[in-house]
N, C-alpha and C. Protein backbone atom coordinates (compact mmCIF):
# COMPACT_ATOMS: atom_id res chain seq x y z
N UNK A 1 -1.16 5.32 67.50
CA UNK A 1 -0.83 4.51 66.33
C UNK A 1 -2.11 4.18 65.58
N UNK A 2 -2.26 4.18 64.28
CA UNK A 2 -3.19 4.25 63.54
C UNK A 2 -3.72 2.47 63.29
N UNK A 3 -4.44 2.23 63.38
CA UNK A 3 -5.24 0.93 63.36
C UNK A 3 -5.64 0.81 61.75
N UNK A 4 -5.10 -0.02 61.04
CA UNK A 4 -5.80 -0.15 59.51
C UNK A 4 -5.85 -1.42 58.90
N UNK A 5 -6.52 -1.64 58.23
CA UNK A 5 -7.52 -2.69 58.03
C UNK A 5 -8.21 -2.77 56.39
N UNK A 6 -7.41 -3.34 55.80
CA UNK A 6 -7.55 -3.57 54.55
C UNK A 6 -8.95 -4.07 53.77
N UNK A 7 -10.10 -3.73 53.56
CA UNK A 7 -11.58 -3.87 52.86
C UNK A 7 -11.59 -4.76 51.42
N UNK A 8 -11.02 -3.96 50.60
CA UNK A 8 -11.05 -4.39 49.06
C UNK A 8 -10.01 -3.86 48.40
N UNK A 9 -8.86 -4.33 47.24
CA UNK A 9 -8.40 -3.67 46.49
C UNK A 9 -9.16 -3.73 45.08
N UNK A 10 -8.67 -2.61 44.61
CA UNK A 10 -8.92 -2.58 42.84
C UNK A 10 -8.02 -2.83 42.07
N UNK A 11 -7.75 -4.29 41.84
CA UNK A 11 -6.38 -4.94 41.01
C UNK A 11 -6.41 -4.49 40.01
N UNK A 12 -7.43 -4.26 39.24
CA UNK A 12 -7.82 -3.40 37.29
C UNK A 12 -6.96 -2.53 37.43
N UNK A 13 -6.65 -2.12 37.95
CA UNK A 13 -6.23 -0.70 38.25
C UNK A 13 -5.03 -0.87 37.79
N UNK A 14 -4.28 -1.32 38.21
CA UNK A 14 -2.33 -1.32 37.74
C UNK A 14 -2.49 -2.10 36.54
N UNK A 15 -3.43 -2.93 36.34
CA UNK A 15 -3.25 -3.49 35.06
C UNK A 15 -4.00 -2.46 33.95
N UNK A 16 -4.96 -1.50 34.19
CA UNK A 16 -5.11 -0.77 33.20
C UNK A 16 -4.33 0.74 32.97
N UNK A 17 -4.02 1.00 34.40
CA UNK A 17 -3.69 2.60 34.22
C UNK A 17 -2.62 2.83 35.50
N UNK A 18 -1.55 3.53 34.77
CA UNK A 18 -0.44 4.07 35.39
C UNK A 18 -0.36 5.09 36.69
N UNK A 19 -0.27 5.03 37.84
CA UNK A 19 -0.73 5.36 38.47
C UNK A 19 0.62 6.69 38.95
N UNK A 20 -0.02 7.85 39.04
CA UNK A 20 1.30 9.10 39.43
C UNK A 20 0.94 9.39 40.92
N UNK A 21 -0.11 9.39 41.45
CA UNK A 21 -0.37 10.60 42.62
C UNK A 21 -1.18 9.83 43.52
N UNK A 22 -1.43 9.79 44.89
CA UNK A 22 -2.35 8.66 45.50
C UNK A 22 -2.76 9.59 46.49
N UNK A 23 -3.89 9.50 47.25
CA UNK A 23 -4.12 10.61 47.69
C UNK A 23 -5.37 9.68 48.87
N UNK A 24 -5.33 9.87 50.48
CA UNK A 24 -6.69 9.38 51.06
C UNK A 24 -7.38 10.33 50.81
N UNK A 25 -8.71 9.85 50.86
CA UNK A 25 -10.03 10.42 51.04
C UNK A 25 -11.04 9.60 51.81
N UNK A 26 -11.76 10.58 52.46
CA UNK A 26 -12.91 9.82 52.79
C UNK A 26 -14.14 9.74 52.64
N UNK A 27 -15.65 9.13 52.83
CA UNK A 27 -16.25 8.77 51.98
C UNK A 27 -17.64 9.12 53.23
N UNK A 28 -18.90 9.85 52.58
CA UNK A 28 -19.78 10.09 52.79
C UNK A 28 -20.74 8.56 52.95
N UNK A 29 -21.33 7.81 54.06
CA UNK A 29 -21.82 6.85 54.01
C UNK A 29 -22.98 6.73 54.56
N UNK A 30 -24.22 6.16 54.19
CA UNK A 30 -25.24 6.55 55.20
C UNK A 30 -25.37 4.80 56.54
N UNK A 31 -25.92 4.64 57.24
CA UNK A 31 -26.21 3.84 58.50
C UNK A 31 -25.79 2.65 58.08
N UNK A 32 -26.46 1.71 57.33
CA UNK A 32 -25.79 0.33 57.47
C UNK A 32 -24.70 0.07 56.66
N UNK A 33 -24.16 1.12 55.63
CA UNK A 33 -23.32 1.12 54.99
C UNK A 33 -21.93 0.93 55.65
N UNK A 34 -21.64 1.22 56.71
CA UNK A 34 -20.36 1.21 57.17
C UNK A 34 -20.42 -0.39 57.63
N UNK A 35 -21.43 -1.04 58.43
CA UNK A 35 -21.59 -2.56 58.49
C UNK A 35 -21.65 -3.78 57.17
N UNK A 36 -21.74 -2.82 56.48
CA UNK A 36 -21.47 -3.93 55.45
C UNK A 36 -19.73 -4.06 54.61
N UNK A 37 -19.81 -2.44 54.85
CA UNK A 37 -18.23 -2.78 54.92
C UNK A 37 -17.09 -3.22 55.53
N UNK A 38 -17.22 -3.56 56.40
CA UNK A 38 -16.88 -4.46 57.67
C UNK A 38 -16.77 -5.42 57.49
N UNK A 39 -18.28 -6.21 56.74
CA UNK A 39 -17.83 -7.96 56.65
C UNK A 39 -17.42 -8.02 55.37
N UNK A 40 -17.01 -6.69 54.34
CA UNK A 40 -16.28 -7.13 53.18
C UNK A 40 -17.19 -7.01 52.01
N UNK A 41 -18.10 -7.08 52.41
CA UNK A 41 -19.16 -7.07 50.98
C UNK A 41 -19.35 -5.53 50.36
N UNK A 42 -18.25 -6.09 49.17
CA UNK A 42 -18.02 -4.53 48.55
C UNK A 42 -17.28 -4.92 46.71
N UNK A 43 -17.66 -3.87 46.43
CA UNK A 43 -17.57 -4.53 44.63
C UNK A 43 -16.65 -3.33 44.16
N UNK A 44 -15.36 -3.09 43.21
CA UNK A 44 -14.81 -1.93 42.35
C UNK A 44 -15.43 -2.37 40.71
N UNK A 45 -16.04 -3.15 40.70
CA UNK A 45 -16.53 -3.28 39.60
C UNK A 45 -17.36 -2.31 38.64
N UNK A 46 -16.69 -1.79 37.86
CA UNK A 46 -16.95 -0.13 36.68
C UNK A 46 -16.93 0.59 37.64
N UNK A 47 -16.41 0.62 38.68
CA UNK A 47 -16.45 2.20 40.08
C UNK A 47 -15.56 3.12 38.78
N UNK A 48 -15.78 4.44 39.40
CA UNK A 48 -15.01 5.36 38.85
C UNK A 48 -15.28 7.07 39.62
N UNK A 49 -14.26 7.90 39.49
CA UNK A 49 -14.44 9.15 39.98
C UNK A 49 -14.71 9.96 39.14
N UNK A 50 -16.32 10.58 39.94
CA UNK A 50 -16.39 11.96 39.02
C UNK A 50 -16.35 13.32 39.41
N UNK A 51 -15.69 13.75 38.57
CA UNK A 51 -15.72 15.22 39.47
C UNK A 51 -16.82 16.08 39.06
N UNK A 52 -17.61 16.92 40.03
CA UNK A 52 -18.87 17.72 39.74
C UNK A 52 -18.84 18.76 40.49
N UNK A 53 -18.95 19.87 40.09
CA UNK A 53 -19.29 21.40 40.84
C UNK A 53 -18.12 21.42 41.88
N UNK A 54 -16.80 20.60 41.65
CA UNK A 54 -16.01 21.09 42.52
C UNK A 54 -16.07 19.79 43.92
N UNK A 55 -16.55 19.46 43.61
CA UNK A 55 -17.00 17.65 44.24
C UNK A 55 -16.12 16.48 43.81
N UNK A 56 -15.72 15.39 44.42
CA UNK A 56 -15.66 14.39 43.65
C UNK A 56 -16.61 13.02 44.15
N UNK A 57 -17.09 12.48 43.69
CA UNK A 57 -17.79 11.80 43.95
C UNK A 57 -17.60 10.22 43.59
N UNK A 58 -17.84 9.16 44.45
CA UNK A 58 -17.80 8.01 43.89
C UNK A 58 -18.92 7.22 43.18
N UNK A 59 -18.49 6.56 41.62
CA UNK A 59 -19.80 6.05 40.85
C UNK A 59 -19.64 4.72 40.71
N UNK A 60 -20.86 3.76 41.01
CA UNK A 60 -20.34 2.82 40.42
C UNK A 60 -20.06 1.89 41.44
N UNK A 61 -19.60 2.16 42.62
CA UNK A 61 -19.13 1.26 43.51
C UNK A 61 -20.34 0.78 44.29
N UNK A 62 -20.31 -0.51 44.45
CA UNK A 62 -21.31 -1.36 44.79
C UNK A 62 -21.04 -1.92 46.33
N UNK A 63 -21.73 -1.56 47.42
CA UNK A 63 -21.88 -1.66 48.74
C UNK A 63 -23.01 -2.74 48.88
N UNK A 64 -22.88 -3.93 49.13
CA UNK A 64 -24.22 -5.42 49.09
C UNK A 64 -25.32 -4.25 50.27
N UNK A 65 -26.33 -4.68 50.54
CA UNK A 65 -27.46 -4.73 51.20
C UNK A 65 -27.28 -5.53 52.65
N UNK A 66 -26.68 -5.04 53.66
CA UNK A 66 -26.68 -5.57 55.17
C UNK A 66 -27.48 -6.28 55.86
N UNK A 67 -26.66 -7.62 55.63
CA UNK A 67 -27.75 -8.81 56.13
C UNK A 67 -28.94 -8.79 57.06
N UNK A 68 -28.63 -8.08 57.99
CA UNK A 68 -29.20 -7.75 59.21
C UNK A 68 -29.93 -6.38 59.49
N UNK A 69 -29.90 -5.78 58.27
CA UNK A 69 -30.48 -4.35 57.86
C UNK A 69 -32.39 -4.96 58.00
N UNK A 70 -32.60 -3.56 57.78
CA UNK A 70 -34.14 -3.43 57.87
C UNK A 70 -34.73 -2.83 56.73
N UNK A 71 -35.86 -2.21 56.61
CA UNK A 71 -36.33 -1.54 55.86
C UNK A 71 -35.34 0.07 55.48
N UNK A 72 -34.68 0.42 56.10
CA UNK A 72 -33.92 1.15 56.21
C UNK A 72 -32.72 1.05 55.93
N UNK A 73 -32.86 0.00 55.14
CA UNK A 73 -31.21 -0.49 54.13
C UNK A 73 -30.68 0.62 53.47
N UNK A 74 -29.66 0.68 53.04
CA UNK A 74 -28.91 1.65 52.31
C UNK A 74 -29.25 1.10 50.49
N UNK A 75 -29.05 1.93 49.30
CA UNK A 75 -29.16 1.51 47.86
C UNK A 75 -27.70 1.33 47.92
N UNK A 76 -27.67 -0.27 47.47
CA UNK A 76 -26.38 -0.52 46.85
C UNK A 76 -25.45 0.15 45.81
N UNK A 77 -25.84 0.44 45.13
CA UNK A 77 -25.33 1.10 43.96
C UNK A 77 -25.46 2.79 43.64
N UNK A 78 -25.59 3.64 44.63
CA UNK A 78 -26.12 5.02 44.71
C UNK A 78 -24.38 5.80 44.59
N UNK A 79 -24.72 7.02 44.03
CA UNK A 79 -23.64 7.16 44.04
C UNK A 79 -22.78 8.57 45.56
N UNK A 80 -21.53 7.81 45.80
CA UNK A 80 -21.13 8.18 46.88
C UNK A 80 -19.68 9.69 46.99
N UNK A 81 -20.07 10.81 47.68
CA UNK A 81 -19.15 11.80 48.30
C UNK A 81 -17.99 11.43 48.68
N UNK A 82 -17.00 11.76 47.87
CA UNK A 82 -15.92 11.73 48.94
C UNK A 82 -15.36 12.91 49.51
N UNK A 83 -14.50 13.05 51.05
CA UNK A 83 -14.15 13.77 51.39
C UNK A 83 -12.76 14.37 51.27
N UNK A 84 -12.37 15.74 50.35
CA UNK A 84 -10.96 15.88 50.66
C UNK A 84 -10.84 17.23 50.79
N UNK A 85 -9.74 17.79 50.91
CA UNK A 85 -9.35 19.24 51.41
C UNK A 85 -9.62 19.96 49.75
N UNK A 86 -10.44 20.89 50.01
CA UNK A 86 -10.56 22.28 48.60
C UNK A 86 -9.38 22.03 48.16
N UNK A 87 -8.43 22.70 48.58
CA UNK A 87 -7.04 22.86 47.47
C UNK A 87 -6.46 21.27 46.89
N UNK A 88 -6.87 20.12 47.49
CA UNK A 88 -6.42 19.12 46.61
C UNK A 88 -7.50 18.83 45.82
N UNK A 89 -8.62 19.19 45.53
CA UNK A 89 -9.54 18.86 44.56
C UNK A 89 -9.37 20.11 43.75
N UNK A 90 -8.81 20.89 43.57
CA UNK A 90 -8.59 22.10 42.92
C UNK A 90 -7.40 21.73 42.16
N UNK A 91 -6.57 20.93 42.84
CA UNK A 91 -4.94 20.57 42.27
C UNK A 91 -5.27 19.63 41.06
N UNK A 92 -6.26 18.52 41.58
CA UNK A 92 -6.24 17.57 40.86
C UNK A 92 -7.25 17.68 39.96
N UNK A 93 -8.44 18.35 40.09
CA UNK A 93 -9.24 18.81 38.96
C UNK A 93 -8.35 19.58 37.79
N UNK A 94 -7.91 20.69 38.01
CA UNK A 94 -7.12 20.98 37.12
C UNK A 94 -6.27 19.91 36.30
N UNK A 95 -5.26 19.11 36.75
CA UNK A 95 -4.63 18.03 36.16
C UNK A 95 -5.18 17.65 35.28
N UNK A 96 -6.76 16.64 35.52
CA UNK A 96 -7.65 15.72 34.74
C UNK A 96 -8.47 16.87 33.55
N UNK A 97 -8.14 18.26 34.31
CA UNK A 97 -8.61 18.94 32.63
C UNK A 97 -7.63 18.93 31.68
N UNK A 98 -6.32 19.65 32.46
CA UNK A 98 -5.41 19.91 31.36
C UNK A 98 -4.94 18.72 30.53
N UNK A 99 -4.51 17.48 31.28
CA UNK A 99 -3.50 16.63 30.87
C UNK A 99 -4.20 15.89 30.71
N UNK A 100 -5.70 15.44 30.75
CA UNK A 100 -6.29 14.24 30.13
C UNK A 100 -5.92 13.44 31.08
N UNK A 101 -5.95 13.60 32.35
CA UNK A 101 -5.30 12.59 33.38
C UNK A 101 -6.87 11.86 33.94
N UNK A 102 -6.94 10.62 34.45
CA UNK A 102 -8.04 10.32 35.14
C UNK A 102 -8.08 9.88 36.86
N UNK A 103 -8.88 10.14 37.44
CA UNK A 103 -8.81 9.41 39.10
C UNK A 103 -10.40 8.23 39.14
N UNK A 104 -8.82 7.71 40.00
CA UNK A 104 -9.06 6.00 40.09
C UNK A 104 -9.80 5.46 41.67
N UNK A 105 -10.48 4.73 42.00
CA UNK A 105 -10.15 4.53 43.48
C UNK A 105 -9.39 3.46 43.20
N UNK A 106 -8.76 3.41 44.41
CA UNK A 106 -7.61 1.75 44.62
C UNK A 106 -7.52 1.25 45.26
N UNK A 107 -7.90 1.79 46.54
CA UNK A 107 -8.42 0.50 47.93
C UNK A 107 -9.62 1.44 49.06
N UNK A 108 -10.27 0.59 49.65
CA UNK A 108 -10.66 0.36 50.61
C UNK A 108 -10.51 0.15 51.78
N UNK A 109 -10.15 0.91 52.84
CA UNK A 109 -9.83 0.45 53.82
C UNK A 109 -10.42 1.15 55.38
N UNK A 110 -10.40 0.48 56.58
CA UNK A 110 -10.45 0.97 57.42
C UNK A 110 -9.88 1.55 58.51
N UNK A 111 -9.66 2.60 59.01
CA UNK A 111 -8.47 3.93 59.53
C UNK A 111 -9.35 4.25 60.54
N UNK A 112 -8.96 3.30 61.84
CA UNK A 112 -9.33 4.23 63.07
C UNK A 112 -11.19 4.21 63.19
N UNK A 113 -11.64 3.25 62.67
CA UNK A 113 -13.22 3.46 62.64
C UNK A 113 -13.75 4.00 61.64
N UNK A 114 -12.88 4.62 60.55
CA UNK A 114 -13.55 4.92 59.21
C UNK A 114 -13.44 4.57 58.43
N UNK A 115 -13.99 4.45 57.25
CA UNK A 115 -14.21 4.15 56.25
C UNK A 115 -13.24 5.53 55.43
N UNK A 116 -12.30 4.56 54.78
CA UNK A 116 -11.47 5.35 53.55
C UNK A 116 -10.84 5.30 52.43
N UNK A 117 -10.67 5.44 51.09
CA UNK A 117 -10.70 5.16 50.30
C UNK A 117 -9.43 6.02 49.56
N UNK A 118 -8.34 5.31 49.63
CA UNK A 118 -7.49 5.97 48.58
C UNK A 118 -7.69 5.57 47.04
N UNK A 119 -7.06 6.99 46.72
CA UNK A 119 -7.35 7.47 45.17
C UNK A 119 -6.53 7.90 44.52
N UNK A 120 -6.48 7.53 43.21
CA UNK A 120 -4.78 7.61 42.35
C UNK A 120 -5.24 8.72 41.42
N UNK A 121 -4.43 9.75 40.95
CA UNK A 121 -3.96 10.00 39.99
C UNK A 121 -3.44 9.45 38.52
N UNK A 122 -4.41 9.14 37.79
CA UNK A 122 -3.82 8.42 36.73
C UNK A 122 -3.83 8.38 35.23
N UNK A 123 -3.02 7.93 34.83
CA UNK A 123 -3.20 7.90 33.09
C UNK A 123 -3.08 6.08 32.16
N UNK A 124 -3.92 6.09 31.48
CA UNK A 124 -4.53 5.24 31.06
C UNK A 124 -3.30 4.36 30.34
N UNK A 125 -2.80 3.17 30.33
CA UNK A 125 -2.31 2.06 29.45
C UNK A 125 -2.51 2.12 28.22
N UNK A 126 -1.53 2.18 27.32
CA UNK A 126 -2.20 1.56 25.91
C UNK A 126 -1.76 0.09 25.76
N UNK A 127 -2.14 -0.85 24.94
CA UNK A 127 -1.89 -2.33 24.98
C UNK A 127 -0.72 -2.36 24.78
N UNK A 128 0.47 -1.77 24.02
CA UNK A 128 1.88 -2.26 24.33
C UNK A 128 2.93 -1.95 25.51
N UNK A 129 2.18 -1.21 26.44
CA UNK A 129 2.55 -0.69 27.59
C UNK A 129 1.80 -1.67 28.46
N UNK A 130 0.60 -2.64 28.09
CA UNK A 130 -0.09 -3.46 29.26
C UNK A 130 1.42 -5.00 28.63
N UNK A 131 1.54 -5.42 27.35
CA UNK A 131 2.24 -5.97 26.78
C UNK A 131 3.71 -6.10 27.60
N UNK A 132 4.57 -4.83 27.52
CA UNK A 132 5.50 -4.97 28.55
C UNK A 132 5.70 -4.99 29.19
N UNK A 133 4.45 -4.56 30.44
CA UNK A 133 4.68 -4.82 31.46
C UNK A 133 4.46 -5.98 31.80
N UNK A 134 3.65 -7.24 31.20
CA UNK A 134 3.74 -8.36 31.20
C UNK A 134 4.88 -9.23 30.99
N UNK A 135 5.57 -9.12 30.16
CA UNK A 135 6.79 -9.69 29.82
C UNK A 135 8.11 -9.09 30.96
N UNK A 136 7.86 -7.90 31.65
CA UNK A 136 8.82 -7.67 32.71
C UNK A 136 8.72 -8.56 33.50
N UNK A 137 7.33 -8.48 34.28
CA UNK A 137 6.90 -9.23 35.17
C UNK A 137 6.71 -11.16 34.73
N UNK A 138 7.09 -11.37 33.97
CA UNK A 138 7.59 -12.91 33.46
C UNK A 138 8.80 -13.12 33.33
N UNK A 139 9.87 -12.08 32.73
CA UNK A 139 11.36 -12.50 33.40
C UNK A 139 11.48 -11.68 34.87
N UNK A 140 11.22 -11.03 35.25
CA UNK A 140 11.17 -11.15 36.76
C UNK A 140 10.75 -12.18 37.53
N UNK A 141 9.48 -13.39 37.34
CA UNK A 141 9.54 -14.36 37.60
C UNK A 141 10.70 -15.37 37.54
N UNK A 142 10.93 -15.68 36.41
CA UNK A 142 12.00 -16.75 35.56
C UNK A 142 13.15 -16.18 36.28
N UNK A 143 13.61 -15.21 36.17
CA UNK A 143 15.12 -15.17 37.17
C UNK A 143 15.17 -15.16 38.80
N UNK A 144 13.51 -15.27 39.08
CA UNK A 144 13.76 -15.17 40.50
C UNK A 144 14.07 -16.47 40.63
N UNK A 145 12.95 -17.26 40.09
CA UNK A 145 12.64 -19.14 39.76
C UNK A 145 14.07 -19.48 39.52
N UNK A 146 14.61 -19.17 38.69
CA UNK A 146 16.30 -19.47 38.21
C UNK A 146 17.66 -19.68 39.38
N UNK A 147 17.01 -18.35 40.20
CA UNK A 147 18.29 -17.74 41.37
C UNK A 147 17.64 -18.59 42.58
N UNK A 148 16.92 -19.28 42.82
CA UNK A 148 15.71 -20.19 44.13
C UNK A 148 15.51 -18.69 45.12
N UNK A 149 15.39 -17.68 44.49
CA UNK A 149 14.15 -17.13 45.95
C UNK A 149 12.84 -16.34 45.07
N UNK A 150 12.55 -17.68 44.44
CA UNK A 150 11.07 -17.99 44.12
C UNK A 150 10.58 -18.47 45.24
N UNK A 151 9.56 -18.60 45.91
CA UNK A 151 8.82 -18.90 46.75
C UNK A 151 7.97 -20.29 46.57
């Protein structure tokens, strides 16, 4: 049975961009990096995926400096490998050429002693699509509030 362990989500994420395809991957890390993800100290702040030479890579994502690290700290902000099978980076590269589609990360988590990072498939919000989905999610409130299994 798989042991998992929730790190960080990226809430921006559903509020900016529609999400089709989700996909694990895992993530190239060097020594104290995996200890700092452990006690949580971890940022999606401007993270984003790039794809290169057939690579995808993570940018942007901010890993703190391990309290208990040495001179041999890891760079917070360097940018990080992820790991997935050829033919799904072939599937999904294609997509983000043809269709203008983008990939997202969306959580963080830990699987069995690793470090892993699922990743969406996605296409971008325009403001009257961020608009209604606001107003769903406000009478979805109000009639739950209405019917008492509001919480």
């Amino acid at each position: 049975m798989d042991k998992i362990t929730s790190v960080a989500k990226n809430k921006k994420v559903f509020r900016n961009y529609e999400i089709l395809e989700k996909l694990e991957a895992g993530i190239v890390l060097q020594g104290t990096e995996i200890k700092s993800i452990r006690d949580g100290n971890v940022s999606f702040r401007d993270s984003f995926i790039d794809i290169q030479k057939g690579e995808f890579w993570l940018i942007g994502f901010y890993i703190a400096p391990y309290t208990a690290g040495n001179i041999w700290n890891h760079e917070s902000d360097r940018k990080r490998k992820l790991l997935l099978n050829r033919r799904e980076i072939k599937k999904w590269d294609n997509r983000v050429r043809e269709r203008g589609f983008t990939v997202v990360p969306i959580e963080l988590y830990i699987k069995n002693g690793r470090a892993k990072l699922e990743i969406g498939l996605a296409r971008g919000k325009t403001s009257y699509d961020k608009k209604d989905d606001l107003k769903e999610k406000s009478i979805k409130k109000d009639t739950e509030r209405f019917t008492g299994k509001y919480r």
